[in-house]
N, C-alpha and C. Protein backbone atom coordinates (compact mmCIF):
# COMPACT_ATOMS: atom_id res chain seq x y z
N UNK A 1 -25.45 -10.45 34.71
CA UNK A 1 -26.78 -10.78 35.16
C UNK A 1 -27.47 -11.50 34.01
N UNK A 2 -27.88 -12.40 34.19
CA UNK A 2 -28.59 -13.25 33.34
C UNK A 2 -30.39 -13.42 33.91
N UNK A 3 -31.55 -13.72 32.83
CA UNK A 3 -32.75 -14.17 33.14
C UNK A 3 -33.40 -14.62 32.16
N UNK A 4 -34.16 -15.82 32.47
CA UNK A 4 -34.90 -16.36 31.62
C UNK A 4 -36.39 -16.22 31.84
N UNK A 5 -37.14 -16.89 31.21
CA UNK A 5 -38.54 -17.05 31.38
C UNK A 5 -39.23 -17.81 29.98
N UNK A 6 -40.56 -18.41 30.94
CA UNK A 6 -40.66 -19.69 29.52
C UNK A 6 -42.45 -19.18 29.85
N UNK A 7 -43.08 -19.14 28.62
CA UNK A 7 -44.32 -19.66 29.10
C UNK A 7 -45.37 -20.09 27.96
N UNK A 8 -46.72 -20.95 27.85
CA UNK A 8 -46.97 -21.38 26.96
C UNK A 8 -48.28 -20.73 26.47
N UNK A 9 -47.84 -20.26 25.13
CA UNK A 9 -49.40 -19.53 24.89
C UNK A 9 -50.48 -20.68 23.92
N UNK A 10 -51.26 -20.57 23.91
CA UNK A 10 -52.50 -19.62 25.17
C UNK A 10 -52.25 -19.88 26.18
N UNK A 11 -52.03 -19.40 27.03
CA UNK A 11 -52.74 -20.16 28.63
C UNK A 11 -53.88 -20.81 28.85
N UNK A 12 -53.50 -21.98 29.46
CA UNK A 12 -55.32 -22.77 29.68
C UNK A 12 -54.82 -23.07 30.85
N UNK A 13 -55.78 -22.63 31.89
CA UNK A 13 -55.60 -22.74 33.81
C UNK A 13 -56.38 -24.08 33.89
N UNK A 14 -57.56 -24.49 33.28
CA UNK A 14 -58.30 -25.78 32.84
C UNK A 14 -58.59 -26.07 31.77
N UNK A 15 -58.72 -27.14 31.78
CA UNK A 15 -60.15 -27.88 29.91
C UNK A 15 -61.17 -28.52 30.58
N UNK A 16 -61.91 -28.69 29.95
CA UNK A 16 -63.28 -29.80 30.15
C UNK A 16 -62.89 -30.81 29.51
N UNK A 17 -62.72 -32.07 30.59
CA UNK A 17 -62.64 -33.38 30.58
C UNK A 17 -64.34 -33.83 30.36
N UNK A 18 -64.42 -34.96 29.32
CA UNK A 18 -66.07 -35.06 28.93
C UNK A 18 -66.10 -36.10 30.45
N UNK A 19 -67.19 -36.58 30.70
CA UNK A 19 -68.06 -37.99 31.18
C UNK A 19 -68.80 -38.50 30.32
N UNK A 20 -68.29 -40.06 30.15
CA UNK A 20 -68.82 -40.62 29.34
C UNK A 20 -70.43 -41.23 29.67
N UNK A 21 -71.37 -41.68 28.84
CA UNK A 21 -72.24 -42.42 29.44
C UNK A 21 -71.85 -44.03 29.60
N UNK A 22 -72.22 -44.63 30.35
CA UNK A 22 -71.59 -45.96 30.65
C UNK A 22 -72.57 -47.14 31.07
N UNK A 23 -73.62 -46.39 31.01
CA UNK A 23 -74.77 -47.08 31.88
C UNK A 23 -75.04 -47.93 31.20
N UNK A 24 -75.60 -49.48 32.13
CA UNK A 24 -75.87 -50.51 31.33
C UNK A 24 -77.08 -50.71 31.81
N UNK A 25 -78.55 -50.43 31.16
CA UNK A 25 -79.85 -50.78 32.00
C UNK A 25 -80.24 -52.36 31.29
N UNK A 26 -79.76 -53.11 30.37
CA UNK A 26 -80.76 -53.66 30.52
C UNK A 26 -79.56 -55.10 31.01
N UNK A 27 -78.87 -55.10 31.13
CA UNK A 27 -77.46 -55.23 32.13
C UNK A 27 -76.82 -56.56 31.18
N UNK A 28 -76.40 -56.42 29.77
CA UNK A 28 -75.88 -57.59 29.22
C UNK A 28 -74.56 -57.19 29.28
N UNK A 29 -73.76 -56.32 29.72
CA UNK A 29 -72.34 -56.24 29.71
C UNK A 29 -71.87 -55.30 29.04
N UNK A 30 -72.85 -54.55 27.59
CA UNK A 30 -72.47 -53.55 26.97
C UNK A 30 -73.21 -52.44 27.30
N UNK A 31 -72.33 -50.98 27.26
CA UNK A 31 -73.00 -49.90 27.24
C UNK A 31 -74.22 -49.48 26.59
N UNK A 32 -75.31 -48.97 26.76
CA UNK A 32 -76.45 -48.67 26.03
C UNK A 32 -76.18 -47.63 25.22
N UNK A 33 -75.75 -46.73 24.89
CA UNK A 33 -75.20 -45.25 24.94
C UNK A 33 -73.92 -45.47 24.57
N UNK A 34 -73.16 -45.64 24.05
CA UNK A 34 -71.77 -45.71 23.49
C UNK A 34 -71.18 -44.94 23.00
N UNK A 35 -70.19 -43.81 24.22
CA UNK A 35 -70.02 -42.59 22.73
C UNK A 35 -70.35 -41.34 23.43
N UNK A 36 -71.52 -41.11 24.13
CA UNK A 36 -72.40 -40.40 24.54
C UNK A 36 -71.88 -39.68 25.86
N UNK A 37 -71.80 -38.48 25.63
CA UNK A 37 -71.01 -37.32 26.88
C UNK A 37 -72.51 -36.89 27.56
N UNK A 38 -72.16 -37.28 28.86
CA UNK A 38 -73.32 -36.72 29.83
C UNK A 38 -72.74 -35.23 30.15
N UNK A 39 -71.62 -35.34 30.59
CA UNK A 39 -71.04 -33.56 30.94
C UNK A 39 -69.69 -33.71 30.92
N UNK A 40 -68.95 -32.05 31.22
CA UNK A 40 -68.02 -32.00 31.17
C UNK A 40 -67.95 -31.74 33.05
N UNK A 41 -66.26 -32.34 33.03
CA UNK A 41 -65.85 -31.93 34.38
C UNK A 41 -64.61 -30.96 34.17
N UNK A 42 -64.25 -29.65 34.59
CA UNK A 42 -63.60 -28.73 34.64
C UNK A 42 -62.14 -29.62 35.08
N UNK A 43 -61.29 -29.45 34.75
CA UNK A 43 -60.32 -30.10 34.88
C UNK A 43 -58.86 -29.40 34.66
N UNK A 44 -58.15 -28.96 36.16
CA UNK A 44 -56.84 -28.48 35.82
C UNK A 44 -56.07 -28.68 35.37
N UNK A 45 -54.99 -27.57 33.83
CA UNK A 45 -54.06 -28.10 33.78
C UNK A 45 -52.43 -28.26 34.59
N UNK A 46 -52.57 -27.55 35.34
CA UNK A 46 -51.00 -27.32 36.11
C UNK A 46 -50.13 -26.55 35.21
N UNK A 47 -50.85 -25.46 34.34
CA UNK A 47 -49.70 -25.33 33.56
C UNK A 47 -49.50 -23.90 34.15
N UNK A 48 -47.89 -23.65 34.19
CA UNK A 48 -47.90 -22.06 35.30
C UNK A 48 -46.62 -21.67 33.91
N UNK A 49 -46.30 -20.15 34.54
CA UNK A 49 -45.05 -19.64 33.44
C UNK A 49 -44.25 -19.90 34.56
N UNK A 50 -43.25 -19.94 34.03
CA UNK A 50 -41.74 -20.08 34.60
C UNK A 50 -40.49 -18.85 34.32
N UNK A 51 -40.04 -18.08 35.16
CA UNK A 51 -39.67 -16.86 35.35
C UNK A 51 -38.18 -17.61 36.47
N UNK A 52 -36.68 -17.00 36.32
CA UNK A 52 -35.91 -16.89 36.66
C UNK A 52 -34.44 -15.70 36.14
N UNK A 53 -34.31 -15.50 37.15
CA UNK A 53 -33.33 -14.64 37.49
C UNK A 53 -31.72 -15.07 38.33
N UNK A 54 -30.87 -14.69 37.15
CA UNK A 54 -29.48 -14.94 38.22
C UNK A 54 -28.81 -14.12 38.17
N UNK A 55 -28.11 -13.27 39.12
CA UNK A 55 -27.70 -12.15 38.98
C UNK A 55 -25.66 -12.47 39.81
N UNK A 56 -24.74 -12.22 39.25
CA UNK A 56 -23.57 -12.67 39.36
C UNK A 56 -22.37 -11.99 38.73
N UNK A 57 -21.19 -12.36 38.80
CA UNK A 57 -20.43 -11.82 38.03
C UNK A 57 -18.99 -13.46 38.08
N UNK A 58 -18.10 -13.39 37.38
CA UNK A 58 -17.12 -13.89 37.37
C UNK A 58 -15.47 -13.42 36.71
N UNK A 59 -14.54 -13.57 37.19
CA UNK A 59 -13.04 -12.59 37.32
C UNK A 59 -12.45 -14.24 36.78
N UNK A 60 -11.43 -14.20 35.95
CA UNK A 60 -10.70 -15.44 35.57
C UNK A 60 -9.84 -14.96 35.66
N UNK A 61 -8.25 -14.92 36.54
CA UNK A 61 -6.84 -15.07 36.29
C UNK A 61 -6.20 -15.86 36.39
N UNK A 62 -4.84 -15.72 34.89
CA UNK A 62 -4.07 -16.88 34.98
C UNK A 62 -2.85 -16.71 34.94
N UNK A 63 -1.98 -17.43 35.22
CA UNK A 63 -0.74 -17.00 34.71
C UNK A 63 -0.06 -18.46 34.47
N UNK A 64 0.74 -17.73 33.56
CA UNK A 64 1.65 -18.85 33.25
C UNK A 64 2.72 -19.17 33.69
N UNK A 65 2.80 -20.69 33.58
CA UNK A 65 3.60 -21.59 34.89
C UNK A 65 4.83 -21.20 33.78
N UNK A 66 5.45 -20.95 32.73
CA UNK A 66 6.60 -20.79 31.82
C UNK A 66 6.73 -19.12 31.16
N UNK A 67 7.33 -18.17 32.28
CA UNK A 67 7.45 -17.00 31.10
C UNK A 67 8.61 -16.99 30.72
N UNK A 68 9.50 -17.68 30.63
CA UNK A 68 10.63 -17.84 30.17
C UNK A 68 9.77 -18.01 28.12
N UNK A 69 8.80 -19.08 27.53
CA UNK A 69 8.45 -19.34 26.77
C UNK A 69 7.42 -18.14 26.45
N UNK A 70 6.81 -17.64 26.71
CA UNK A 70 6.12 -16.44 26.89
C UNK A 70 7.13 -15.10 26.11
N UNK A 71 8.34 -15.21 26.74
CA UNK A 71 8.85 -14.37 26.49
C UNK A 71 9.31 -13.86 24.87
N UNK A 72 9.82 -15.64 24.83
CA UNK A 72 10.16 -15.93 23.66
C UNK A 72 9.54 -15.78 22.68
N UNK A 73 8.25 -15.97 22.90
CA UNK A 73 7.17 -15.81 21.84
C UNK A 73 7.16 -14.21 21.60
N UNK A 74 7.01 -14.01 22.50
CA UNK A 74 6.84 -12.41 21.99
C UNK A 74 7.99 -11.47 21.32
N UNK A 75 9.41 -11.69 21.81
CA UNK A 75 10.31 -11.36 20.94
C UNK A 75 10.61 -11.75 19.79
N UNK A 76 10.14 -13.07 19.52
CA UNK A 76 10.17 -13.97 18.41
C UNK A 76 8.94 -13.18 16.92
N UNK A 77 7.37 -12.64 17.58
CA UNK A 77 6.74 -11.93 16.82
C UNK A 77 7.34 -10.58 16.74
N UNK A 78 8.25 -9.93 17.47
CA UNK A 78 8.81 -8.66 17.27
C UNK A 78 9.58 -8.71 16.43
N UNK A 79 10.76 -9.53 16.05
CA UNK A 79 11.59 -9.91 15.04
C UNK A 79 10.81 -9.99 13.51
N UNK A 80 9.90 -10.88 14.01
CA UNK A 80 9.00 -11.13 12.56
C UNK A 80 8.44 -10.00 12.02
N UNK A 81 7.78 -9.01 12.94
CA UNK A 81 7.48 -7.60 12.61
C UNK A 81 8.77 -7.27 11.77
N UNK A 82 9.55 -6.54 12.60
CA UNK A 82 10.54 -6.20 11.93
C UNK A 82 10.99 -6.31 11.11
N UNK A 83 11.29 -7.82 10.60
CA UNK A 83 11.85 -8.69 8.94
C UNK A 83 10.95 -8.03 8.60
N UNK A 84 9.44 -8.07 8.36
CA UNK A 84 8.57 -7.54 7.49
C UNK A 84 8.55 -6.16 6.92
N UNK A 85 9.03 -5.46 8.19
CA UNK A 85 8.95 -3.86 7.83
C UNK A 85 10.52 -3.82 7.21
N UNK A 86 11.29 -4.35 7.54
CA UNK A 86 12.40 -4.18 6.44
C UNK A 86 12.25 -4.40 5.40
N UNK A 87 11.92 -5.68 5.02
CA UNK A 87 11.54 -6.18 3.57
C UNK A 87 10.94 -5.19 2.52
N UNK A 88 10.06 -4.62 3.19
CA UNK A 88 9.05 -3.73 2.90
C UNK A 88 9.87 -2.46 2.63
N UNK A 89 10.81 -1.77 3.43
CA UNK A 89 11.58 -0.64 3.11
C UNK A 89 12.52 -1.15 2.00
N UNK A 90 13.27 -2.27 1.86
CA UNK A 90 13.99 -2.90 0.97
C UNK A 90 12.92 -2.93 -0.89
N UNK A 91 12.09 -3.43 -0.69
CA UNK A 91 11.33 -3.44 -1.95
C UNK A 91 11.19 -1.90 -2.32
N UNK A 92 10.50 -0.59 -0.91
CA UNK A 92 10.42 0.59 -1.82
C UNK A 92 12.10 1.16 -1.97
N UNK A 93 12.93 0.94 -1.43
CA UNK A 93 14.40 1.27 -1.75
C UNK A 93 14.81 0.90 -3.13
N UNK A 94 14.68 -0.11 -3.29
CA UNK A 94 14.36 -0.76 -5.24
C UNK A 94 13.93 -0.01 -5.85
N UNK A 95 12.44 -0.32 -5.69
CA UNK A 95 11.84 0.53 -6.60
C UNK A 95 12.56 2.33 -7.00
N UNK A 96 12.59 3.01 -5.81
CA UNK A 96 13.09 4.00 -6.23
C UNK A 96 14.46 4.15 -6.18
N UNK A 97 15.42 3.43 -6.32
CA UNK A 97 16.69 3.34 -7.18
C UNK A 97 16.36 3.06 -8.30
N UNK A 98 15.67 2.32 -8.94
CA UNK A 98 15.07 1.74 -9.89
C UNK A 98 14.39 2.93 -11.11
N UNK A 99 13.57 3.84 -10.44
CA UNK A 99 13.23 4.52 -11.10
C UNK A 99 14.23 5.83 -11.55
N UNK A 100 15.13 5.91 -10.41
CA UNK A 100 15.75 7.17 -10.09
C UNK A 100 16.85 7.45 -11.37
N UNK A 101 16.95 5.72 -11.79
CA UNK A 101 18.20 5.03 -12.52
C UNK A 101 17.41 5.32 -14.02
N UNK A 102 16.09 5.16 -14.34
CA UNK A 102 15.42 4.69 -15.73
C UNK A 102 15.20 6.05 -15.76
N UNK A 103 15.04 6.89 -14.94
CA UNK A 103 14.63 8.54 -15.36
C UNK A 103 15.42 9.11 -15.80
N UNK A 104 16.66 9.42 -14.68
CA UNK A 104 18.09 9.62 -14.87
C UNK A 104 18.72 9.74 -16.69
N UNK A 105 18.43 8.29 -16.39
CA UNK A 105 19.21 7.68 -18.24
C UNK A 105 18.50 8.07 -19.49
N UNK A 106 16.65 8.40 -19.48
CA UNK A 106 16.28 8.66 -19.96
C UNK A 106 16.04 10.61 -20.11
N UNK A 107 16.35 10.95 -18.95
CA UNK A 107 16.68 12.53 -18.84
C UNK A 107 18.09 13.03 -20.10
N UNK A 108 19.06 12.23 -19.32
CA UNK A 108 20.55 12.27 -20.32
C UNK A 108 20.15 11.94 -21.93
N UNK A 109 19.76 11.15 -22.41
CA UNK A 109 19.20 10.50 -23.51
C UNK A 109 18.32 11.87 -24.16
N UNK A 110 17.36 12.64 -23.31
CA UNK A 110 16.99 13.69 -23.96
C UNK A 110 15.28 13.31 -24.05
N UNK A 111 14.94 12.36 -23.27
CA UNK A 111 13.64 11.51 -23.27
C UNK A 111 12.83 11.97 -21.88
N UNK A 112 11.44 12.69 -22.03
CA UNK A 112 11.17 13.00 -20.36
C UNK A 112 9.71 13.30 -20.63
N UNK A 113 8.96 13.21 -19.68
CA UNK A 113 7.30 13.06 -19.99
C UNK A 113 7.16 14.57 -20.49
N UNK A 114 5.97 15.18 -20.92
CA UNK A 114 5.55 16.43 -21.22
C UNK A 114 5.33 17.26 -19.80
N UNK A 115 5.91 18.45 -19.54
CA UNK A 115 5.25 19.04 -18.23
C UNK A 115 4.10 19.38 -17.71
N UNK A 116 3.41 18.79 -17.01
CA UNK A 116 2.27 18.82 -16.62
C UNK A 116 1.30 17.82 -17.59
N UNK A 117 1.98 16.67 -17.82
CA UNK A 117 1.31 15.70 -17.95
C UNK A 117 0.97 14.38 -17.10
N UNK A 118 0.05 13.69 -17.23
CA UNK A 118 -0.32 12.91 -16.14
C UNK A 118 0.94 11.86 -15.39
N UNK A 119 2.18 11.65 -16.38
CA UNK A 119 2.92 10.93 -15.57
C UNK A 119 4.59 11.88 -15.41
N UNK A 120 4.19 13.24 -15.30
CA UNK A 120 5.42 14.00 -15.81
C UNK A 120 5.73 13.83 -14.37
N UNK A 121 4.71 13.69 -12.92
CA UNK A 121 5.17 13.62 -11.88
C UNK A 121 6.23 12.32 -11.43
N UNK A 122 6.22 11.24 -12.44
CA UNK A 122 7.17 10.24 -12.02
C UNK A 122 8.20 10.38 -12.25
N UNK A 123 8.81 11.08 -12.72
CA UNK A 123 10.42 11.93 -12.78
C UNK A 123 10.60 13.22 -12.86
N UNK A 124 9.39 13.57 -11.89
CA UNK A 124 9.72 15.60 -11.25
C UNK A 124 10.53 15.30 -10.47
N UNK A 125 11.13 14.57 -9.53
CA UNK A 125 12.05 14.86 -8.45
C UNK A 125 13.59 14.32 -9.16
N UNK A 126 13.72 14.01 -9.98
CA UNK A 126 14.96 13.41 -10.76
C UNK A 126 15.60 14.76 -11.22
N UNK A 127 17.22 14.75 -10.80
CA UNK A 127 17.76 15.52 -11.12
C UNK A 127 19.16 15.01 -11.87
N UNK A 128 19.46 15.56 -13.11
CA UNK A 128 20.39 14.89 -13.48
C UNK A 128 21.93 16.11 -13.55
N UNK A 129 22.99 15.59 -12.81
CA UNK A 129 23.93 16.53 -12.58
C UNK A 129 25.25 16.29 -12.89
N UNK A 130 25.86 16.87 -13.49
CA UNK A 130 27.33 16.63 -13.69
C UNK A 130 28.00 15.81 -15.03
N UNK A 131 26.67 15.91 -15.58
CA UNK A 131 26.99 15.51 -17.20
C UNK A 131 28.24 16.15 -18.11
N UNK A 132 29.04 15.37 -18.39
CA UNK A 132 30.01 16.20 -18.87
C UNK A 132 30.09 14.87 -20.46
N UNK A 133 29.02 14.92 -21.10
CA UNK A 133 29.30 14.22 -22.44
C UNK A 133 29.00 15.39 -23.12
N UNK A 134 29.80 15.04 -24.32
CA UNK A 134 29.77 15.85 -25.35
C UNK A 134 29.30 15.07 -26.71
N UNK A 135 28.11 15.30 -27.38
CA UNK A 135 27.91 14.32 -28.59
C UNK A 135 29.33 14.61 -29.38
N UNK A 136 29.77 13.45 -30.49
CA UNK A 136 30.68 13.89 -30.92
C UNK A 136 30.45 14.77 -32.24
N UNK A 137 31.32 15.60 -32.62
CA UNK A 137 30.61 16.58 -33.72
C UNK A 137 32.04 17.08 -34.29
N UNK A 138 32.09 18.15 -35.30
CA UNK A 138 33.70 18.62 -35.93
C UNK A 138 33.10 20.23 -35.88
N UNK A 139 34.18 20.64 -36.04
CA UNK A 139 34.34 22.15 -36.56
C UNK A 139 35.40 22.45 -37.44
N UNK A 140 34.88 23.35 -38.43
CA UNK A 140 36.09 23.36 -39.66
C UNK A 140 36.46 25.06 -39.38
N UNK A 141 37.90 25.08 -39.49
CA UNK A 141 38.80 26.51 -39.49
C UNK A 141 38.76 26.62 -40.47
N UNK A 142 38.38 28.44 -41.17
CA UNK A 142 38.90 28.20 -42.15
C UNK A 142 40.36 28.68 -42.08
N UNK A 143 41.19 28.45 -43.51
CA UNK A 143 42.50 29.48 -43.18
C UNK A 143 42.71 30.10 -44.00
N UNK A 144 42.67 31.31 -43.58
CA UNK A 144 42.59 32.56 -45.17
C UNK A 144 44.66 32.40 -45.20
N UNK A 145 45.39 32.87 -44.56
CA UNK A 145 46.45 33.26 -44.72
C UNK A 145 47.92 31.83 -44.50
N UNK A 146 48.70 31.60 -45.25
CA UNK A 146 49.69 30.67 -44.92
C UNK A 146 50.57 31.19 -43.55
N UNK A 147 51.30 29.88 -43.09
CA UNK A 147 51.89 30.67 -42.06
C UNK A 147 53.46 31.19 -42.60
N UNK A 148 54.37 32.23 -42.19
CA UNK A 148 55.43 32.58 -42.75
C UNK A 148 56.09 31.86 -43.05
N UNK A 149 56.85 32.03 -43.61
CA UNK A 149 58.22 31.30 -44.11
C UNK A 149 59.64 31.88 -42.84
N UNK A 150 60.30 31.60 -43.06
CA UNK A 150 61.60 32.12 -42.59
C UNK A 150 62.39 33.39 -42.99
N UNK A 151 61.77 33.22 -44.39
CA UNK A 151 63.08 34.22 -45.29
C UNK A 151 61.73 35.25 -44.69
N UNK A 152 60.75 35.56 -44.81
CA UNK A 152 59.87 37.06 -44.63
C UNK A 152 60.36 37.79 -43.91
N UNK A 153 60.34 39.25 -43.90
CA UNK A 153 60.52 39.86 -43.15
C UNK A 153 59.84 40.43 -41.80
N UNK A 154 60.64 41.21 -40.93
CA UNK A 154 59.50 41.31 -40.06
C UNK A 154 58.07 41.76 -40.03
N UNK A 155 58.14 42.87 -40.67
CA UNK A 155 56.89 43.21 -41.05
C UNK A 155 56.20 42.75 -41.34
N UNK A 156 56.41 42.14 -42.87
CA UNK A 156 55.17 40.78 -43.33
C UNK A 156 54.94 39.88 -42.13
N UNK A 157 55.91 39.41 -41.28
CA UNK A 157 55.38 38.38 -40.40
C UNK A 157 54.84 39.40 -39.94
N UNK A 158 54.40 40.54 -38.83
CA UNK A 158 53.56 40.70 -38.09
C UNK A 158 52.59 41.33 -38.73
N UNK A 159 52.09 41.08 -39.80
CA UNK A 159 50.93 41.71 -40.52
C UNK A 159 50.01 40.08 -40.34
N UNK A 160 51.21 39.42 -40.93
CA UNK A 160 50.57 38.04 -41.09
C UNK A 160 49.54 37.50 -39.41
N UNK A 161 51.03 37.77 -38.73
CA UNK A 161 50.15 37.02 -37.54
C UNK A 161 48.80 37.99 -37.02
N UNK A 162 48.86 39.62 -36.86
CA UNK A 162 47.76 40.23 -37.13
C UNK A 162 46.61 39.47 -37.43
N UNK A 163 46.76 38.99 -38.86
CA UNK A 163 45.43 38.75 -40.27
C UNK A 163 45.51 37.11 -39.61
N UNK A 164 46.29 36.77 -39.06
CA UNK A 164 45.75 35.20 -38.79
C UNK A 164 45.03 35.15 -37.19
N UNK A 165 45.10 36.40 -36.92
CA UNK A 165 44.69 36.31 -35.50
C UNK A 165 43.00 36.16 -35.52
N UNK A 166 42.59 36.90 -36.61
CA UNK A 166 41.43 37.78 -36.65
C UNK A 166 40.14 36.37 -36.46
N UNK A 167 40.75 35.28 -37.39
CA UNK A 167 39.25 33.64 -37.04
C UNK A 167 39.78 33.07 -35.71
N UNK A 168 40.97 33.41 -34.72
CA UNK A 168 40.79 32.70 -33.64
C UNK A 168 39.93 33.46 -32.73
N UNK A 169 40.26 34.97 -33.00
CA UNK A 169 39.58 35.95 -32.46
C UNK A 169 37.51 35.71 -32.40
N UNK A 170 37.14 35.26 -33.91
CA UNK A 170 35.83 35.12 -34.01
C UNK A 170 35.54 33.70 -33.09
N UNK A 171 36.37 32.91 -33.16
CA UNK A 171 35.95 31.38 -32.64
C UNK A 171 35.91 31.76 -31.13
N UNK A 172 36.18 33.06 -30.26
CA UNK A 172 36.56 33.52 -29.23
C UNK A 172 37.23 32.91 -28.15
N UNK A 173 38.39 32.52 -29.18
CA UNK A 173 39.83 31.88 -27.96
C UNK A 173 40.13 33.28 -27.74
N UNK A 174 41.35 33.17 -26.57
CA UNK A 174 41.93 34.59 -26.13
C UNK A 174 43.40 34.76 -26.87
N UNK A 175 43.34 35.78 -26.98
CA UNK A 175 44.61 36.21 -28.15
C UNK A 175 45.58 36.78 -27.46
N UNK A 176 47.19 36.25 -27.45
CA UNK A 176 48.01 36.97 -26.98
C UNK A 176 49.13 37.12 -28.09
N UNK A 177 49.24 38.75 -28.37
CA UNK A 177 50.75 38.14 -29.14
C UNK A 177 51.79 39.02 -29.18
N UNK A 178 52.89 38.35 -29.32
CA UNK A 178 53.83 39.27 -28.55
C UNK A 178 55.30 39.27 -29.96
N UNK A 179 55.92 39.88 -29.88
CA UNK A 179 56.77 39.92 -30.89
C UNK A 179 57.92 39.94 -30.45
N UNK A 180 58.77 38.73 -30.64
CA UNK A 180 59.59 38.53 -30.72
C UNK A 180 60.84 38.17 -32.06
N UNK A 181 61.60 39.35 -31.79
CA UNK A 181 62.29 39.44 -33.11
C UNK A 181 63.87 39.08 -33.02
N UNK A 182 64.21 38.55 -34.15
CA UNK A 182 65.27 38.30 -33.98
C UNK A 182 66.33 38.73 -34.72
N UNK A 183 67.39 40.02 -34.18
CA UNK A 183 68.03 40.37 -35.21
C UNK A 183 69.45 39.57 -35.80
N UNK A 184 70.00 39.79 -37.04
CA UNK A 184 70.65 38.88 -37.49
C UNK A 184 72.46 39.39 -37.35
């Protein structure tokens, strides 16, 4: 529904139009009085307001003479969606291989934020498993006792192996020993 309306303010329904004086008494051709308003005459203007109303409605359907092309279009923006939202899973897949990899290496390394510090949450979920390095390092035996000779007898040998048992014993390997003798 639509309406207009126009109107002009002030309103003036009339004006006073003057009358001039015109009179010529002593009759040479010019006015005596030149200028000179005898009265006014009330004089309408025609001016009214203007008021309209249209009251209506209108329905537009169309269709298209090609949905074959229609169609296309629209599977064509579904695809494009899609590339996008992949792309998009592809970049955060990066990133967090990316990080999973720099935490990881820096976990092993012995390098890791403070706990409960503001970025300790960017490698709380990093778990590092199955480390099997060993820094390289030595250990020294000592050896209190020589090992036998041949000519010893039995005894001395099993005193010996006894007294040599005793630092594998502290290093806590498992000790088996069994005596085997050999008579001559």
């Amino acid at each position: 529904m639509t309406g207009t309306a126009s109107a002009a303010r002030p309103y003036e329904g009339y004006y006073d139009s003057p009358v001039y004086d015109m009179r010529d008494m002593d009759e040479d051709g010019a006015p005596d009085n030149p200028g000179a308003i005898l009265y006014n005459v009330p004089t309408r203007t025609g001016q009214k307001d203007n008021y309209s109303l249209g009251v209506g409605f209108s329905v537009t359907w169309s269709t298209p003479l090609d949905k074959k092309a229609q169609e296309m279009c629209k599977e064509a923006a579904q695809a494009n969606i899609d590339m996008m939202r992949q792309l998009a899973a592809n970049k955060r897949l990066d990133f967090e291989i990316a990080r999973l990899k720099n935490c990881g290496e820096l976990m092993k390394s012995g390098i890791m934020f403070r706990p409960g510090s503001k970025y300790a949450s960017v490698c709380a979920d990093v778990l590092v498993q199955n480390v099997n390095t060993i820094a390289p390092h030595r250990h020294s035996i000592p050896h209190k006792h020589s090992i036998p000779s041949s000519s010893s007898s039995p005894a001395q040998t099993s005193a010996l192996q006894s007294l040599d048992s005793d630092p594998a014993a502290l290093l806590g390997a498992p000790l088996q020993t069994r005596s085997s003798f050999v008579s001559p």
